[in-house]
Structure formats: structure tokens, C-alpha cells
Protein backbone atom coordinates (compact mmCIF):
# COMPACT_ATOMS: atom_id res chain seq x y z
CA UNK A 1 -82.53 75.07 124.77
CA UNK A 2 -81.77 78.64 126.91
CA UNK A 3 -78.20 76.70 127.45
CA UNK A 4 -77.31 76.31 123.98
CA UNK A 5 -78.31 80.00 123.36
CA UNK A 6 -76.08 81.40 126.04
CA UNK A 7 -73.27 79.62 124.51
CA UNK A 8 -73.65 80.96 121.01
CA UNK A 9 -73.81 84.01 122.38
CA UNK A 10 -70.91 83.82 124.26
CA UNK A 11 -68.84 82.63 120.77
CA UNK A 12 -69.70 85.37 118.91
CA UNK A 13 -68.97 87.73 121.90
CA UNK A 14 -65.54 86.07 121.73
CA UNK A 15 -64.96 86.39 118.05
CA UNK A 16 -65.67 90.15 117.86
CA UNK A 17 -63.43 90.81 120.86
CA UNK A 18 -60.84 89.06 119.10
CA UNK A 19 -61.13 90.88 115.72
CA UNK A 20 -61.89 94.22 116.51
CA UNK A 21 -61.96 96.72 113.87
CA UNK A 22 -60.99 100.25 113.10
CA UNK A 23 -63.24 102.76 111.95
CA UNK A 24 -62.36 102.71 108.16
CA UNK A 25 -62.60 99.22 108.44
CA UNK A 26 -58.40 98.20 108.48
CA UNK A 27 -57.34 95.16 110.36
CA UNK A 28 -55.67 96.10 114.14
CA UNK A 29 -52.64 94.93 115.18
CA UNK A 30 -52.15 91.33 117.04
CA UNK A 31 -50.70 92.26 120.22
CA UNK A 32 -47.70 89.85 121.73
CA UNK A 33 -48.11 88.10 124.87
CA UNK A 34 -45.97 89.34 128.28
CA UNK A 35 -43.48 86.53 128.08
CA UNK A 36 -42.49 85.31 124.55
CA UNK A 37 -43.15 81.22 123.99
CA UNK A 38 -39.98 79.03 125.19
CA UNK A 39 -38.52 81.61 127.35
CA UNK A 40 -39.96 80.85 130.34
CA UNK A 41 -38.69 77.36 129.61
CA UNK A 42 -35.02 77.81 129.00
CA UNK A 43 -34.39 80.94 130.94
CA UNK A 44 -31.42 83.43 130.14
CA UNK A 45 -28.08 82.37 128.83
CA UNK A 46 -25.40 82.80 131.70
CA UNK A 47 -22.41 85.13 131.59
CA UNK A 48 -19.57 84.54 131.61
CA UNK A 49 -18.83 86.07 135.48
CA UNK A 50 -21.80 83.24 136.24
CA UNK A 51 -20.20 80.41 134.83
CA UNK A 52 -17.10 81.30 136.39
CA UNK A 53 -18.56 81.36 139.81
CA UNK A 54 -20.57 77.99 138.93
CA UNK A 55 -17.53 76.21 137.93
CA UNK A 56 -16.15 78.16 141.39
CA UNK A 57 -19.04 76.12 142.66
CA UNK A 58 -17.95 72.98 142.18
CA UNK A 59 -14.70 73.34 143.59
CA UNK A 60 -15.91 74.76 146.71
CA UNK A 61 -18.84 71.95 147.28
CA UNK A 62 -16.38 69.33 145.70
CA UNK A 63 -12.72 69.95 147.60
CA UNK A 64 -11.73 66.07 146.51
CA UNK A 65 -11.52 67.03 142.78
CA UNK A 66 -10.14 70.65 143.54
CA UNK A 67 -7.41 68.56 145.12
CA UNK A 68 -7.23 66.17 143.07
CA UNK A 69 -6.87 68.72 140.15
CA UNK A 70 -4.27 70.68 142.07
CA UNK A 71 -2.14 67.95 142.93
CA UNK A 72 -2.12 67.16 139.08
CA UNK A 73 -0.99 70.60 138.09
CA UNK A 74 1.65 70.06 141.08
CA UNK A 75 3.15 66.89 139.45
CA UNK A 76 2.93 67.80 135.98
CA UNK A 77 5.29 71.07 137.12
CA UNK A 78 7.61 69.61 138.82
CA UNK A 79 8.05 67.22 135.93
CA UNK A 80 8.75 69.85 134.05
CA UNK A 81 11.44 71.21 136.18
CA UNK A 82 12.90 67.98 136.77
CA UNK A 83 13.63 67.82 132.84
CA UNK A 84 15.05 71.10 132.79
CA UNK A 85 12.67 71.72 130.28
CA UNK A 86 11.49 75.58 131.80
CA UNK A 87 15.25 76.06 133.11
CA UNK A 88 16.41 75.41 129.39
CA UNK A 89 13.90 77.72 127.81
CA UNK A 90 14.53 80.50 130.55
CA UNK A 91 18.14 80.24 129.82
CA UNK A 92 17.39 80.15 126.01
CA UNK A 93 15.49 83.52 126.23
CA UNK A 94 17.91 85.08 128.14
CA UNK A 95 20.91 83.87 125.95
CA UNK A 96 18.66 85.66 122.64
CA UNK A 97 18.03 88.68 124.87
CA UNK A 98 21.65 88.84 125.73
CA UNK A 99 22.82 88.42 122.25
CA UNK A 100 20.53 91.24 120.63
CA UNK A 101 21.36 93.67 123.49
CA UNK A 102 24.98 93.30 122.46
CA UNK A 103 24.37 93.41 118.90
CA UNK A 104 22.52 96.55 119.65
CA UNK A 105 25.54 98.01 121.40
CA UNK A 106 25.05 97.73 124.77
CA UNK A 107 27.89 94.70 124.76
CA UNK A 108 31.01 95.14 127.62
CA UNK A 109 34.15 97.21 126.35
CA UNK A 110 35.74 98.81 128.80
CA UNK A 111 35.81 97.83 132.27
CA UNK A 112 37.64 100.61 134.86
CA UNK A 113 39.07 99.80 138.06
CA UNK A 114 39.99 102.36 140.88
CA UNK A 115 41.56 101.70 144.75
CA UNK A 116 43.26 98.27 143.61
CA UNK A 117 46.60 99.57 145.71
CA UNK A 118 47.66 95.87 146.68
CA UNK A 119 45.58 93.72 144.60
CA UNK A 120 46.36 93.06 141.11
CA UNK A 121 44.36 94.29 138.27
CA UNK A 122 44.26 90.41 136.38
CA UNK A 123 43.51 89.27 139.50
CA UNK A 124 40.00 91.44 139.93
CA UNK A 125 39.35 90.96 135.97
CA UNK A 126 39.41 87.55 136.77
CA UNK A 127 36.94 87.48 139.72
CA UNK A 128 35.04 89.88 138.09
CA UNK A 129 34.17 87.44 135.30
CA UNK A 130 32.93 89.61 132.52
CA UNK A 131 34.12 89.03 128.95
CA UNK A 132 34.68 91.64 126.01
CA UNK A 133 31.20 91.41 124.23
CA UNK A 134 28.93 90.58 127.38
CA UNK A 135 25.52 91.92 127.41
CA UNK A 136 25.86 94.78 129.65
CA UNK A 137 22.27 94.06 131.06
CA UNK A 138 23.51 90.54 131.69
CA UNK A 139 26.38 91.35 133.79
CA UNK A 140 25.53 90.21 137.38
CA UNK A 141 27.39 93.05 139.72
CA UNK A 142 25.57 91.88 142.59
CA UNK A 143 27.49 88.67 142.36
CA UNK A 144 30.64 90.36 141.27
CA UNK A 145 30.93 92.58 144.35
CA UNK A 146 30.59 89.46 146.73
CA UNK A 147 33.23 87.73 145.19
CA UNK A 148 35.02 90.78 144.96
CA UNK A 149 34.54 91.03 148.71
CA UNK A 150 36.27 87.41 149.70
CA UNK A 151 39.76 88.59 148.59
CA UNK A 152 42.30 89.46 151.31
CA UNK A 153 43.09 93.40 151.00
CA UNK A 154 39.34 94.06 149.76
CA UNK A 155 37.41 96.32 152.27
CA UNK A 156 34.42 96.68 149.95
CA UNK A 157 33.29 96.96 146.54
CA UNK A 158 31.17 98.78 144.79
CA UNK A 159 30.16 98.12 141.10
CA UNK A 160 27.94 100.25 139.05
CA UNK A 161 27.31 100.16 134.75
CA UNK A 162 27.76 103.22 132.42
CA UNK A 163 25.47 102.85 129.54
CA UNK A 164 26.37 101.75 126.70
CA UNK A 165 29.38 99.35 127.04
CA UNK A 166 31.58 100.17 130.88
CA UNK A 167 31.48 98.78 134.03
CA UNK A 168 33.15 100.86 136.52
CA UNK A 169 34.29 99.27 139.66
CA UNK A 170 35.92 100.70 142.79
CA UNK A 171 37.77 99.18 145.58
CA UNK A 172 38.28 100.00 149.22
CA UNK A 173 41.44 98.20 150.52
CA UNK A 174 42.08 97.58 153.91
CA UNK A 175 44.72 99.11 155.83
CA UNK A 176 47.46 97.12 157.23
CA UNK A 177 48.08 98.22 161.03
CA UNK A 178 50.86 95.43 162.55
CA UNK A 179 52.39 91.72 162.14
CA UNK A 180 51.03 89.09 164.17
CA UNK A 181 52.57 86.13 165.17
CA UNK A 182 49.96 83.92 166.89
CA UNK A 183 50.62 80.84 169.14
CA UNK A 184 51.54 77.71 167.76
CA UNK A 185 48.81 75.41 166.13
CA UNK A 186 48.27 71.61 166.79
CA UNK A 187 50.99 71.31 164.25
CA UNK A 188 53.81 73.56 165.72
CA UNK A 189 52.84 76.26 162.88
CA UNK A 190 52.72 80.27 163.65
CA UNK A 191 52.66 81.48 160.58
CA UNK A 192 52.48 85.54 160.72
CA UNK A 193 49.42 87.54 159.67
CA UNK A 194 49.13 90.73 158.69
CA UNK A 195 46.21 92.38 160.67
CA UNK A 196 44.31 96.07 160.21
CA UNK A 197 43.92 98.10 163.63
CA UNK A 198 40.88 96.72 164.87
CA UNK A 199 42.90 93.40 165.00
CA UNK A 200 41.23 91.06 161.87
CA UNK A 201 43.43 89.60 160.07
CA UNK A 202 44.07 90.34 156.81
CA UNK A 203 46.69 87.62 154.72
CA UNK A 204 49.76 85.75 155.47
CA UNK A 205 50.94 86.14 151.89
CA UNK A 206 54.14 88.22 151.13
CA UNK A 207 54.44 89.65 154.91
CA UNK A 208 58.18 90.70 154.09
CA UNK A 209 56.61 93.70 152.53
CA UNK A 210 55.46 94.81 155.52
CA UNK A 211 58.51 94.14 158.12
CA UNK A 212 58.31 97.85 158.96
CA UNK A 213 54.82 97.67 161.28
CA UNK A 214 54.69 97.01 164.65
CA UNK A 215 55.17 93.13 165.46
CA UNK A 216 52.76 91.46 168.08
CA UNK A 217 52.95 88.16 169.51
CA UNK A 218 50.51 85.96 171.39
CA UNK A 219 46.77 85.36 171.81
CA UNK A 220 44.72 88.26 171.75
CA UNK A 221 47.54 90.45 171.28
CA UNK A 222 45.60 92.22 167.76
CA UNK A 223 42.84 93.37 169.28
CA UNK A 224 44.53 95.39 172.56
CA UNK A 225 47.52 96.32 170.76
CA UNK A 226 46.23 100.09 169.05
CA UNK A 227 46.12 101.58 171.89
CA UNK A 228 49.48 100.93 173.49
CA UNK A 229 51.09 100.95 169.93
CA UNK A 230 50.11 104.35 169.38
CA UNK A 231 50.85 105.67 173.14
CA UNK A 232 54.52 103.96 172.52
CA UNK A 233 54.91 106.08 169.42
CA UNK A 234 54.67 109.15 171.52
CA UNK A 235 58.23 108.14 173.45
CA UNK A 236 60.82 108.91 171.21
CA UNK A 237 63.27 106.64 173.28
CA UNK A 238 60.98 103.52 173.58
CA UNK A 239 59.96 103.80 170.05
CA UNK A 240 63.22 104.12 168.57
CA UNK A 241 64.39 100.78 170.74
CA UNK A 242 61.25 99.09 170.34
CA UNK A 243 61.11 95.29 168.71
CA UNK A 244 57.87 93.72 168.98
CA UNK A 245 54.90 93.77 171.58
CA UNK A 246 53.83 90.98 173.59
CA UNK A 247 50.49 89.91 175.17
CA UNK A 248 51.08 88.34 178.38
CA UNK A 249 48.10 85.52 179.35
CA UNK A 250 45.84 88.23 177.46
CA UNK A 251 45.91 90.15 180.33
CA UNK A 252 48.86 92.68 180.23
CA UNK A 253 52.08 93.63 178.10
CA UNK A 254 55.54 92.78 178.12
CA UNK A 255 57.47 95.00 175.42
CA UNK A 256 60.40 93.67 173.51
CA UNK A 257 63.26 96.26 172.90
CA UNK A 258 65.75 95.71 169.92
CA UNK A 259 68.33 94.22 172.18
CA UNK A 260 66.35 91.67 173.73
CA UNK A 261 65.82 93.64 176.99
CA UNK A 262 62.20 92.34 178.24
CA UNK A 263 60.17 95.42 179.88
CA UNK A 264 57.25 94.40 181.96
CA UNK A 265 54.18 95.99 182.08
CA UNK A 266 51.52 96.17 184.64
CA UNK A 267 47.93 95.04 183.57
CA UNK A 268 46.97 99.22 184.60
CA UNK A 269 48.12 102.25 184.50
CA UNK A 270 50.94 101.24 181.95
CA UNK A 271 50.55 104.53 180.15
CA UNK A 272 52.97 105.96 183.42
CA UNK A 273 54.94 103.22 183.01
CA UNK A 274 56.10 104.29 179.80
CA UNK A 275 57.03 107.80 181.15
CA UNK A 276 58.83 106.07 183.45
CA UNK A 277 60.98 103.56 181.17
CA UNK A 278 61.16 106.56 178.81
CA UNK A 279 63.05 108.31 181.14
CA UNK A 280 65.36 104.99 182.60
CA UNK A 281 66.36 105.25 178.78
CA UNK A 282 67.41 109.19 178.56
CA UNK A 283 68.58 110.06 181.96
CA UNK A 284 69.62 107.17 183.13
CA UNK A 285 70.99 105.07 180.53
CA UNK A 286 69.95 101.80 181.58
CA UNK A 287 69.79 100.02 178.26
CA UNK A 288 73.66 100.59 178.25
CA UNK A 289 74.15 98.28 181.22
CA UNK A 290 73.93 94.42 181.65
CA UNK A 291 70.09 94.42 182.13
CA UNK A 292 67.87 91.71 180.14
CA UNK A 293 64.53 92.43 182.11
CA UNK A 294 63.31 95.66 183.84
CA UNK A 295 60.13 94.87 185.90
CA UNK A 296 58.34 98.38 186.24
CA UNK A 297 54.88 96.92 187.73
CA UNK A 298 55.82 97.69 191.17
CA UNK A 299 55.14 100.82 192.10
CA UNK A 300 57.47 101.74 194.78
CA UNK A 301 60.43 100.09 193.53
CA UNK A 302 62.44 98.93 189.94
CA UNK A 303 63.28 95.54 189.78
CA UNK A 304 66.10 94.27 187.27
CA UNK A 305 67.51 91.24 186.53
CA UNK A 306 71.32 91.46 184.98
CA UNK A 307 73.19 89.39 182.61
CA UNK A 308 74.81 86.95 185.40
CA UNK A 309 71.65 85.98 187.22
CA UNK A 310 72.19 88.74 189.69
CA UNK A 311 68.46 90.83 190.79
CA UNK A 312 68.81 94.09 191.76
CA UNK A 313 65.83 96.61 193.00
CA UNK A 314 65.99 100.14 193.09
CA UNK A 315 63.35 102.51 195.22
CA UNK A 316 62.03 104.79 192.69
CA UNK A 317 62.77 108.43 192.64
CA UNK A 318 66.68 106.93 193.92
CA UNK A 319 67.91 105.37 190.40
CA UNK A 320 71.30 106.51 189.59
């Protein structure tokens, strides 16, 4: 009986706690729990950084289907290039860019050329490449200049545009130094080169323009000759006789004078040597006798050889 007491008790304790009331008798507010109903359950919805790194995730624990996924994306490109399918569109979107940038005024009209001394103008139009109309923006000049570069007399190039409509180009050329005739090919075939002073060669086309420079013959004659060729041109005598410059076994000089006299050089100290012959020419007037080689690499002594055969050495300092 004392049991069953306590727990009516304890109900109607319960109850009042529940339903308390204010002094002027209004109903209190119901006060919410700590964690609403179902939250706990689900738990927050994921942003999006989270369900990026969760799909991240699955890669990373999962490398089979990244690869697998990545070779997919491989195969399906290079499809796609295979087609032409991107290299069409590309070249369709530049095509429309190209055409409104001309419509717009920016289209090629004048195209000015500067330094083209021995190459034709129609000839760098045409490597040049650019039509009347072109997008100016389209215009490759990078291109341009290296073709420009592959022609014979072209040193360098150097391309730049002038908004809206020009293209200005200018040329270096290269300068020609000497004729080269070089030894015979497989074929028998020496065909002769015009070459600039540091001895490249520079074309074998229309040479007869040039009959004027300084002739060289034999292997590695271009790229020793400057500095004889310009020592010659301080003898008056020599120079005025002189015919063409040969390389002997690439070592030394033999010089050719205009009546097929052959003067030998010595592999050193040639630059005396040409004092020497210089003045054999003035004061002695050996080129009006029957000589056809003077041999000046001793250097004690002339040697000649005449006309008939005959060799004949003079101790120097004794000519007459």
C-alpha cells in the first residue's frame, strides 16, 4: 500500500513540473530539445569542397578506375584528332576571326620592302606569301622571315606590321667578296661560286656580274684568301698584274699574274714576299722577260724558270 502511494505521488510531482504556470495564470512556453528529432540521424548535407574531395577519394583508394577513366578520356581525344574534327574547328575559328578582322580594316594593303639590292622584289612578294586582303593579325612573319632567310643574297630579315593594313619588311644582303672556283666534283664539275669575305658561299647564279672580284681557286682557298687579297691591294704593281689567287695543298699561295707568270709563295712570311715581287716588277722589270714562274720562297736566292726550260737563280740583293 506505502508503494502505490509513493508512485502517485511521484505522477503528480511529474505533471506539475511539466505544466508550470505563470503568476497570472498564462500557459509557459514548451522549450525545444538540444538536438532537433532526425538530425542526429542524417547528419549535415556535404559541400560541395567535401564531395569533391570524396569523389577525390575514390580515385586515390581506387587507381584501377582513375586509370581506367583516364585512358578513356585518352582514346576518345585522340579520336578526335585523328578525324580532324578539333583541327577543322580550330581552323574554322580562325578563318571567321580572320575574315572579321579584315572586314574591320585591319586586312593587308601595302606591303614595303627596303635592302632588296640583288634580289628581286616579285621574288620576296612571292616568298613572303601574303595576299591583298589578308588579316593582318593572321600574317605569320615569323615564318616569313625564315623563308626569307633561305634565299642566296639574304643576310637577314626582319619583318614587323604597321597597324592597320602594312607589313614592312627589310633586308640585309650579303656582300659579295671574290669568285671561287673549287676542285672538280665526282662528275668533273667546278662550277664557280660567288663567296662573301669570311669565305661562305653565296650563289653560282649569274657570276658574270661579278667578273671584277678577286678569283680564287682550290680547296680552302675562301676562307684564307681576305687577308692576302687585301695585303695584295696595297702593291700597286702586283695588283694591277694580278689574275686570280691560288691555294696550294691548303697550305700556302701561288698567285696568278695576267700573263700567266706563276709567283710562288712561301707558307710564312709572304707579306715580304710581296715587297719583294713588288719591286722585281718596278725596278727590275722582270715580267718583261721570258719568265713563266718566279719562286720567291727561298730566302737567300730567286729562282726562275724561263720560257725554254732553262732555270736560272739569282742571290738576292744581286738581281739586275
Amino acid at each position: 500500500m506505502r508503494s502505490v502511494n509513493v508512485e502517485r505521488k511521484s505522477r503528480s510531482r511529474a505533471k506539475t513540473v511539466r505544466t508550470p504556470t505563470s503568476g497570472n495564470g498564462a500557459r509557459g512556453k514548451r522549450e525545444l530539445p538540444a538536438v532537433q528529432p532526425g538530425t542526429a540521424r542524417r547528419g549535415a548535407a556535404p559541400g560541395p569542397l567535401k564531395r569533391l574531395a570524396a569523389r577525390f577519394a575514390i580515385f586515390v583508394h581506387r587507381p584501377m578506375m582513375a586509370m581506367c577513366g583516364l585512358l578513356v578520356v585518352l582514346v576518345l581525344l585522340g579520336a578526335l584528332l585523328a578525324s580532324g574534327v578539333i583541327g577543322r574547328g580550330v581552323h574554322a575559328v580562325g578563318r571567321g576571326a580572320a575574315m572579321v578582322s579584315a572586314d574591320a580594316g585591319f586586312g593587308i594593303s601595302e606591303i614595303h620592302i627596303t635592302g632588296n639590292r640583288r634580289t628581286p622584289y616579285k621574288q620576296v612578294l612571292e616568298v613572303l606569301g601574303m595576299k591583298p586582303g589578308q588579316s593582318i593579325f593572321s600574317a605569320d612573319l615569323w615564318s616569313a622571315r625564315d623563308r626569307l632567310a633561305l634565299l642566296d643574297w639574304i643576310a637577314s630579315a626582319e619583318l614587323h606590321r604597321r597597324y592597320p593594313d602594312a607589313v614592312f619588311v627589310t633586308l640585309v644582303e650579303k656582300r659579295p667578296f671574290a669568285l671561287w672556283q673549287p676542285p672538280a666534283d665526282a662528275h668533273g664539275e667546278a662550277p664557280i661560286l660567288v663567296v662573301e669575305r669570311n669565305g661562305r658561299p653565296i650563289t653560282s647564279h649569274d657570276v658574270e656580274k661579278f667578273r671584277r672580284l678577286p678569283k680564287l681557286v682550290g680547296a680552302g682557298a675562301p676562307q684564307a684568301a681576305a687577308d692576302l687579297v687585301d695585303a695584295v691591294a696595297t702593291h700597286r704593281a702586283v695588283a694591277a698584274r694580278i689574275a686570280a689567287y691560288a691555294r696550294q695543298s691548303e697550305r700556302r699561295w701561288n698567285l696568278i699574274l695576267d700573263d700567266g707568270v706563276v709567283v710562288q709563295l712561301p707558307e710564312t712570311g709572304w707579306p715580304k714576299q710581296l715587297d719583294a715581287l713588288e719591286h722585281l716588277i718596278i725596278d727590275n722589270g722582270i715580267l718583261e722577260r721570258d719568265v713563266t714562274e718566279i719562286d720567291l720562297r727561298s730566302p737567300t736566292h730567286y729562282f726562275f724558270l724561263l720560257k725554254n726550260g732553262e732555270k736560272k737563280d739569282v742571290e738576292r740583293g744581286k738581281e739586275t
